[in-house]
PDB file of N, CA and C in Angstrom:
ATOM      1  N   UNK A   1      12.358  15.242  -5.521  1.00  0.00           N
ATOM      2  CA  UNK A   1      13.033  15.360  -4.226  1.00  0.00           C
ATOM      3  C   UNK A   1      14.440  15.884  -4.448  1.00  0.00           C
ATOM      4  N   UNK A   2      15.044  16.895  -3.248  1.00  0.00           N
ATOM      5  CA  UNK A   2      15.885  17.527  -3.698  1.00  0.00           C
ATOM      6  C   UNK A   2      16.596  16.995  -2.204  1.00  0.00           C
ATOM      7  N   UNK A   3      18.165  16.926  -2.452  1.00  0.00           N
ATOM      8  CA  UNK A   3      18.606  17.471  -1.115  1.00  0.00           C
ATOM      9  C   UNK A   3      18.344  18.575  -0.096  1.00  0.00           C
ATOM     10  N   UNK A   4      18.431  18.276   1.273  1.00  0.00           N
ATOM     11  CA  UNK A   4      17.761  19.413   2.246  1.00  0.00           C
ATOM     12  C   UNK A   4      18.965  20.499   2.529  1.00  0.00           C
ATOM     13  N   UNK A   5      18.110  21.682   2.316  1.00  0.00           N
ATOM     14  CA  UNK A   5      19.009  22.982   2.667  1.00  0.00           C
ATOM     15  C   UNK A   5      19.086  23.855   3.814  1.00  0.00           C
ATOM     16  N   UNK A   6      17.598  23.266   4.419  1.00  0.00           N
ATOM     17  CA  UNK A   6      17.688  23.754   5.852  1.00  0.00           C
ATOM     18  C   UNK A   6      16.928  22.841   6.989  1.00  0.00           C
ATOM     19  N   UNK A   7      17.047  22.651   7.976  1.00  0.00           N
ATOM     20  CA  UNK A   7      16.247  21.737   8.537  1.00  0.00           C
ATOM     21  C   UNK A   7      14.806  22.199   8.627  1.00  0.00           C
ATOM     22  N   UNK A   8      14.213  23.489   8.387  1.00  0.00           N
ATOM     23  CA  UNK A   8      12.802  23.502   8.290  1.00  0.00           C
ATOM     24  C   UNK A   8      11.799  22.699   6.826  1.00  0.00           C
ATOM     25  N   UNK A   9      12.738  22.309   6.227  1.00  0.00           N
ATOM     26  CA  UNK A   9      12.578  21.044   5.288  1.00  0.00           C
ATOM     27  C   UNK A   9      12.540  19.661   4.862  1.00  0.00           C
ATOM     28  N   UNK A  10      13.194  19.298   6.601  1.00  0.00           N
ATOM     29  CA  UNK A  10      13.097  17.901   7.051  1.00  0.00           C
ATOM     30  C   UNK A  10      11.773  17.493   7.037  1.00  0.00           C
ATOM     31  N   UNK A  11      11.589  16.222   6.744  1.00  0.00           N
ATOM     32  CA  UNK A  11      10.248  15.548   7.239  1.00  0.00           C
ATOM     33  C   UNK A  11       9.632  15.958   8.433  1.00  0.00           C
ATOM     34  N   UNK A  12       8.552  16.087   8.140  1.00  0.00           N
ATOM     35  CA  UNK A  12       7.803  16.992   9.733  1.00  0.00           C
ATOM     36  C   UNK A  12       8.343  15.408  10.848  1.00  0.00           C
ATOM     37  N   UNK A  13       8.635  14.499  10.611  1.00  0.00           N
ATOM     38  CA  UNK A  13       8.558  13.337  11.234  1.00  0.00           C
ATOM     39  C   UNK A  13       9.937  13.470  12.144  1.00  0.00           C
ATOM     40  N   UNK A  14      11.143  13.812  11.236  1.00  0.00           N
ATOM     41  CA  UNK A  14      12.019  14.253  11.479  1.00  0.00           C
ATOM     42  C   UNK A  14      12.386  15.454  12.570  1.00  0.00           C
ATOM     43  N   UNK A  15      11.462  16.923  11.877  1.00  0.00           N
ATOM     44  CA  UNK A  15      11.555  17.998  12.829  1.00  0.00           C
ATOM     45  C   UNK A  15      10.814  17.458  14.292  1.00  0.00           C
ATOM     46  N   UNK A  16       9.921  16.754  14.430  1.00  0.00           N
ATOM     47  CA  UNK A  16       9.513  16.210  15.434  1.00  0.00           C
ATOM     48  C   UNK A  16       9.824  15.460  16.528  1.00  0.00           C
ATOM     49  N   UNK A  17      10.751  14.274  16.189  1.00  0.00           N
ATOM     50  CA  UNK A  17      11.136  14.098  16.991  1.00  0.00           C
ATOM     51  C   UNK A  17      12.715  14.307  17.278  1.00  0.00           C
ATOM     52  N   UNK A  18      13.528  14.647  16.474  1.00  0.00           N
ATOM     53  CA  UNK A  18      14.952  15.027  16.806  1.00  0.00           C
ATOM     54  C   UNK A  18      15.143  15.943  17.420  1.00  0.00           C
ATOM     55  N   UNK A  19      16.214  16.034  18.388  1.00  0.00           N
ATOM     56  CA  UNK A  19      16.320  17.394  18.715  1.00  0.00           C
ATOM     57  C   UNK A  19      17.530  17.957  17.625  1.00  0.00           C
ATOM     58  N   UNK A  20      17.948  19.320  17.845  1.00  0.00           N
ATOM     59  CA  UNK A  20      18.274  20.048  16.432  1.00  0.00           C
ATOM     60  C   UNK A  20      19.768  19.321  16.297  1.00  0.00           C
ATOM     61  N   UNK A  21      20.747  18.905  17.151  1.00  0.00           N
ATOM     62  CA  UNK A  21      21.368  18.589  16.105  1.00  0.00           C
ATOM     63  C   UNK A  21      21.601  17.550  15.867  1.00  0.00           C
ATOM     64  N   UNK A  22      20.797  16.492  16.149  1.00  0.00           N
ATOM     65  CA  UNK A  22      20.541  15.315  15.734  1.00  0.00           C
ATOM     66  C   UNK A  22      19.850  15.357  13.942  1.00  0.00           C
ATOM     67  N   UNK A  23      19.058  16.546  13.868  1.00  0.00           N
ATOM     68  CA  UNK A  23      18.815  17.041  12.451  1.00  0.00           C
ATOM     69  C   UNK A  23      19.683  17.597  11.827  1.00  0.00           C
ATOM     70  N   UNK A  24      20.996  18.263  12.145  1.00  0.00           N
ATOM     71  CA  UNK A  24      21.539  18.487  11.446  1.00  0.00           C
ATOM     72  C   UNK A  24      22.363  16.660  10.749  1.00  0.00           C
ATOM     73  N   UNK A  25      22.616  16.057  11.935  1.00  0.00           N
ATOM     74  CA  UNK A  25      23.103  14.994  11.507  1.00  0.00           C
ATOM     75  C   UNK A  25      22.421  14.247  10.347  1.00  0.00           C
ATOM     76  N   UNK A  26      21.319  14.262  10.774  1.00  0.00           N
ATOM     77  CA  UNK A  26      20.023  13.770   9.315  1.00  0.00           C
ATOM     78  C   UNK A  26      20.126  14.343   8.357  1.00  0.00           C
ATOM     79  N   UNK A  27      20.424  15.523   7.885  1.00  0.00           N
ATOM     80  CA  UNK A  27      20.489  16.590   6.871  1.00  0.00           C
ATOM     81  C   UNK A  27      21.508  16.288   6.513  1.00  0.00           C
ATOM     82  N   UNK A  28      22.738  16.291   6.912  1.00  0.00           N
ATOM     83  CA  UNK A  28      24.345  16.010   5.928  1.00  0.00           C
ATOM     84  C   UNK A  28      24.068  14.744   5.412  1.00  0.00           C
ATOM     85  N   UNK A  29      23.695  13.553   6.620  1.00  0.00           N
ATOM     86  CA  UNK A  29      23.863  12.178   5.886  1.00  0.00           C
ATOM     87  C   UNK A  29      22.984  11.804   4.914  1.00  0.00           C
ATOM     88  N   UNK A  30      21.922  12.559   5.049  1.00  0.00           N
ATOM     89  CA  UNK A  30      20.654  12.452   3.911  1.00  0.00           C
ATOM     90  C   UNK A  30      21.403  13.176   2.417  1.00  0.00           C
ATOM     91  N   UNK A  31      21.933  14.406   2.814  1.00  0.00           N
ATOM     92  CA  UNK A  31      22.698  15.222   1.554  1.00  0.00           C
ATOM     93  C   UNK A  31      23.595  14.288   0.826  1.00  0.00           C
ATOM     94  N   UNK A  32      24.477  13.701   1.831  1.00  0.00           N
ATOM     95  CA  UNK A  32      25.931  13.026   1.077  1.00  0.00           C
ATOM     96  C   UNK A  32      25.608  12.129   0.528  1.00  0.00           C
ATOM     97  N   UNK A  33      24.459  10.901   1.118  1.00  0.00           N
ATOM     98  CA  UNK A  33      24.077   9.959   0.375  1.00  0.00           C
ATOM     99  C   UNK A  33      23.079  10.181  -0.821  1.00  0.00           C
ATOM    100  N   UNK A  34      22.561  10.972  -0.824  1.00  0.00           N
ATOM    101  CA  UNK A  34      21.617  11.518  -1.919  1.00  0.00           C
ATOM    102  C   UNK A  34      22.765  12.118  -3.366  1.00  0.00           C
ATOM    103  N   UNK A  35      23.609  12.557  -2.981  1.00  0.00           N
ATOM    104  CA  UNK A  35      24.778  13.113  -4.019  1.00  0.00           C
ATOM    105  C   UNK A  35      25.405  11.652  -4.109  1.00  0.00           C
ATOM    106  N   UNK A  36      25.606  10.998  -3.076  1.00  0.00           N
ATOM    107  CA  UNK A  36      26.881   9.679  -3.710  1.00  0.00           C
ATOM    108  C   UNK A  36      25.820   8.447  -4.626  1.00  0.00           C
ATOM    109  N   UNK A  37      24.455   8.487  -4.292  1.00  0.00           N
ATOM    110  CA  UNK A  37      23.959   7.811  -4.910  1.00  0.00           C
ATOM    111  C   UNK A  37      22.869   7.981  -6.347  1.00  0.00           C
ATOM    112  N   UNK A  38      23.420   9.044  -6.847  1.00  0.00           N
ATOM    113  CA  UNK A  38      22.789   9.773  -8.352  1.00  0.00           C
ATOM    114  C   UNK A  38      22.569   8.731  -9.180  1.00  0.00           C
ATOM    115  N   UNK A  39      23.726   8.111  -9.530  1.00  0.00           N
ATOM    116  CA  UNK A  39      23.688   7.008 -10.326  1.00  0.00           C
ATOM    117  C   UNK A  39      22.573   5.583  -9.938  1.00  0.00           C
ATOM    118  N   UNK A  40      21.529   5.156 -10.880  1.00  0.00           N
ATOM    119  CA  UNK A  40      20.853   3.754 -10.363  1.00  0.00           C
ATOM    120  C   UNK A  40      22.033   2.640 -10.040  1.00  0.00           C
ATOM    121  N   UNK A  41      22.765   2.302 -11.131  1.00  0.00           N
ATOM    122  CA  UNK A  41      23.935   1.698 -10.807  1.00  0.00           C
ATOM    123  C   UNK A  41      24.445   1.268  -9.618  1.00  0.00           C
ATOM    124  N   UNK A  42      24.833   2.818  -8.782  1.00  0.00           N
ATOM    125  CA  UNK A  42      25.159   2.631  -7.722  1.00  0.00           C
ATOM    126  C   UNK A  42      24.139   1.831  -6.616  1.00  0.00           C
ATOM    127  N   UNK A  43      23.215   1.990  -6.583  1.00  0.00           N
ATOM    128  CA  UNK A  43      22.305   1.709  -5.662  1.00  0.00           C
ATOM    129  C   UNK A  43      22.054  -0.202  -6.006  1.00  0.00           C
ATOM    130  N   UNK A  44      21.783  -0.394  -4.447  1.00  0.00           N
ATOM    131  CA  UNK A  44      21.655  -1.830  -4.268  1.00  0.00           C
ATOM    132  C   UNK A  44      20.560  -2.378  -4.261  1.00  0.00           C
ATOM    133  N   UNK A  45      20.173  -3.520  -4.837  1.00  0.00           N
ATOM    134  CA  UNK A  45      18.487  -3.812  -5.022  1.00  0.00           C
ATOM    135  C   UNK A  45      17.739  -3.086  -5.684  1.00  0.00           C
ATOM    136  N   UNK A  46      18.163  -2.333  -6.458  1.00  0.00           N
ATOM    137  CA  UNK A  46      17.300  -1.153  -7.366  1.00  0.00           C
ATOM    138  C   UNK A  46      16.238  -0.682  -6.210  1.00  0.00           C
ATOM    139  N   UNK A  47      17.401  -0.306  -4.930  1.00  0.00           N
ATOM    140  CA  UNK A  47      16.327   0.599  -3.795  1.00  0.00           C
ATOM    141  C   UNK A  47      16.089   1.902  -4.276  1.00  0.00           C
ATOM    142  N   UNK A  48      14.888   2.596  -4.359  1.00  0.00           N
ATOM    143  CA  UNK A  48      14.723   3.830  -4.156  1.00  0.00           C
ATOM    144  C   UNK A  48      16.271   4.990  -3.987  1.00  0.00           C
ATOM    145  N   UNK A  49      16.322   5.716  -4.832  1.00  0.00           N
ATOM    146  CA  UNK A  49      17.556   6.835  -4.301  1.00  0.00           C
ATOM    147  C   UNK A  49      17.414   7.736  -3.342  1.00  0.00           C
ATOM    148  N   UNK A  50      15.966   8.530  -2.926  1.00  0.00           N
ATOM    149  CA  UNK A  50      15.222   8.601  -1.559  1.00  0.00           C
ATOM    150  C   UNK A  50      15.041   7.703  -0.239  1.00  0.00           C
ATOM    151  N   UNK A  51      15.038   6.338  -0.480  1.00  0.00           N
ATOM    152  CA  UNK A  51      14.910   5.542   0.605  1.00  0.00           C
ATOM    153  C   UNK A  51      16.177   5.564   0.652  1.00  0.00           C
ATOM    154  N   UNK A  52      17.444   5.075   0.029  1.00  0.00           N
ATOM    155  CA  UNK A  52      18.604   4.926   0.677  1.00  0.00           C
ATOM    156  C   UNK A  52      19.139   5.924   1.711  1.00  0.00           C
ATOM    157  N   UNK A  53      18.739   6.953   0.977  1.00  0.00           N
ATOM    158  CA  UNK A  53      19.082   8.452   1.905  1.00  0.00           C
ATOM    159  C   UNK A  53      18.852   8.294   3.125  1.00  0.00           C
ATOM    160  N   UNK A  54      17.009   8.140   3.150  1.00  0.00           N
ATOM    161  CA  UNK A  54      16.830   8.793   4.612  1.00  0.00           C
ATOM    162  C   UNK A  54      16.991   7.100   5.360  1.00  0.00           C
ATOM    163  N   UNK A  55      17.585   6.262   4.679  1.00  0.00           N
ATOM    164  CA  UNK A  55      17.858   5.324   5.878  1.00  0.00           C
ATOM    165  C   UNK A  55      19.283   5.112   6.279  1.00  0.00           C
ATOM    166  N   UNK A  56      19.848   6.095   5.598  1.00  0.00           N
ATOM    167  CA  UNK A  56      21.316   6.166   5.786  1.00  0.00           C
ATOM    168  C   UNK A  56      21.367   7.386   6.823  1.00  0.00           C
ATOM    169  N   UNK A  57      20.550   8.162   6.787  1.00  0.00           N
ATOM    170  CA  UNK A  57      20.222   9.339   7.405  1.00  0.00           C
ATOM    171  C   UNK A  57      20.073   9.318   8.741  1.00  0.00           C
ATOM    172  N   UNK A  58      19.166   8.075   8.950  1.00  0.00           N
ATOM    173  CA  UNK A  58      19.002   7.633  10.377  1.00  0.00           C
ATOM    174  C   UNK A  58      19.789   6.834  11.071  1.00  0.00           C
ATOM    175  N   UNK A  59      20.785   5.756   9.948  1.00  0.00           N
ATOM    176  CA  UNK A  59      21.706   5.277  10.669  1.00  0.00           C
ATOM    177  C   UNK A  59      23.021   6.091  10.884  1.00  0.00           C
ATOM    178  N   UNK A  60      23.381   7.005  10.727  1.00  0.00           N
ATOM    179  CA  UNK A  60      23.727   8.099  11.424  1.00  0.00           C
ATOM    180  C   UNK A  60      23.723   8.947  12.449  1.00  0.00           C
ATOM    181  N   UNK A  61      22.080   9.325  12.206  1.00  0.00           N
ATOM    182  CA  UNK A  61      21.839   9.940  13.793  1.00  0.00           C
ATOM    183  C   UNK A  61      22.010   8.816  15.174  1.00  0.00           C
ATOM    184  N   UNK A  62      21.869   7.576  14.824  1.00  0.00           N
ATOM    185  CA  UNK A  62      21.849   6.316  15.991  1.00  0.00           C
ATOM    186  C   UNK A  62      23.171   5.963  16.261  1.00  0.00           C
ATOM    187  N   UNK A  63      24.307   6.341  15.407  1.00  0.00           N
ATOM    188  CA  UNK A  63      25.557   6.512  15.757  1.00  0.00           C
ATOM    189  C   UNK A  63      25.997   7.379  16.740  1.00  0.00           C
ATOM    190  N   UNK A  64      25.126   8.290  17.015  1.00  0.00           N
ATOM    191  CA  UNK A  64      25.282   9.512  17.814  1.00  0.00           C
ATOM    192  C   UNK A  64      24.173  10.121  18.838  1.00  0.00           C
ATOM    193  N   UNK A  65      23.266   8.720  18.573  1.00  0.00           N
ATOM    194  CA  UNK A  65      21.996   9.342  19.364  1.00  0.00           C
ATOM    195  C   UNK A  65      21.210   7.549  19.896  1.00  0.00           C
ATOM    196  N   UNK A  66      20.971   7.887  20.810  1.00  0.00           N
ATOM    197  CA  UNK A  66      19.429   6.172  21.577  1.00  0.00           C
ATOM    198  C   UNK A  66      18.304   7.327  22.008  1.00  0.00           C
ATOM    199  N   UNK A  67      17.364   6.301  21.649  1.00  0.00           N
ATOM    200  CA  UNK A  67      16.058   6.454  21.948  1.00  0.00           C
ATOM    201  C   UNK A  67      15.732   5.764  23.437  1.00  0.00           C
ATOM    202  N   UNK A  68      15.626   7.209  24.277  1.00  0.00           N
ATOM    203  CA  UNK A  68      15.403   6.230  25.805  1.00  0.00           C
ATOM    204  C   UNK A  68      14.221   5.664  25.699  1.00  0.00           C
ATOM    205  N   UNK A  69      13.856   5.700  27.067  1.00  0.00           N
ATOM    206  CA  UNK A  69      13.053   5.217  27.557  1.00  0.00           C
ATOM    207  C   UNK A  69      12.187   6.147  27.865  1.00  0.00           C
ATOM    208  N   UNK A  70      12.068   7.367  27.576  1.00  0.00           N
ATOM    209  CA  UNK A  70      11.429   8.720  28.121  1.00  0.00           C
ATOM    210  C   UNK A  70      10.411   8.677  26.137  1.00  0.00           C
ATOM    211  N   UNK A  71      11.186   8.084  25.768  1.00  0.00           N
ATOM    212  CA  UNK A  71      10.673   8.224  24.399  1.00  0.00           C
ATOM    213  C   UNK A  71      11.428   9.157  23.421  1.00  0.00           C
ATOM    214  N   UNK A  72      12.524   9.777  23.548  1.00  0.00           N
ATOM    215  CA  UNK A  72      13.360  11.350  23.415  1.00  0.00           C
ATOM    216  C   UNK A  72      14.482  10.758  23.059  1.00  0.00           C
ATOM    217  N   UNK A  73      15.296  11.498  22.438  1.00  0.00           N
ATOM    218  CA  UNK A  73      16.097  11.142  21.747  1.00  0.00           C
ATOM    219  C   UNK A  73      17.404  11.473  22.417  1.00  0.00           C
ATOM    220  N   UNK A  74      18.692  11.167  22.812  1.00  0.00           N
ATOM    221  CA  UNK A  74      19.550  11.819  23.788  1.00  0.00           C
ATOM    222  C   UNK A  74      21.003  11.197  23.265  1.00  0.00           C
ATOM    223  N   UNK A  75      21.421  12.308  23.633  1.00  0.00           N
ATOM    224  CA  UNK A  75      23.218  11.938  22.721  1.00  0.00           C
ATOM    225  C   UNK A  75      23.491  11.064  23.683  1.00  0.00           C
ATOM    226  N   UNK A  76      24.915  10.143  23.070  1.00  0.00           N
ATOM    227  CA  UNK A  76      25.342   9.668  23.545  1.00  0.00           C
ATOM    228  C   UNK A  76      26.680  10.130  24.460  1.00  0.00           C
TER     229      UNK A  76
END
């Protein structure tokens, strides 16, 4: 697994339901945490260096995004 370089490389799960720049938001925070967490060391619970990412990834986009009630994703 590599950091993402374009969003047509996001998780189809991802391209699916975000709208685009809610993916871009997924894509930096997935990037930065994927680079800040190289080291096992760093990482907590000997979590996955992939799982930290994309769950850092998403708590990001929810900084900037709710899931209505329509099911859709909508800035805040």
């Amino acid at each position: 697994m590599l950091a993402y370089a374009t969003l047509s490389e996001l998780p189809k799960r991802v391209q699916d339901t975000l709208p685009d720049h809610a993916q871009e938001i997924y894509k930096e925070a997935f990037n930065s945490t994927w680079d800040q967490y190289e080291d096992p060391e760093a990482r907590y619970d000997d979590i996955d260096r992939e799982e930290v990412a994309h769950r850092e990834a998403w708590s990001a986009v929810k900084k900037n995004y709710y899931k209505g009630g329509d099911g859709r994703w909508h800035q805040y």
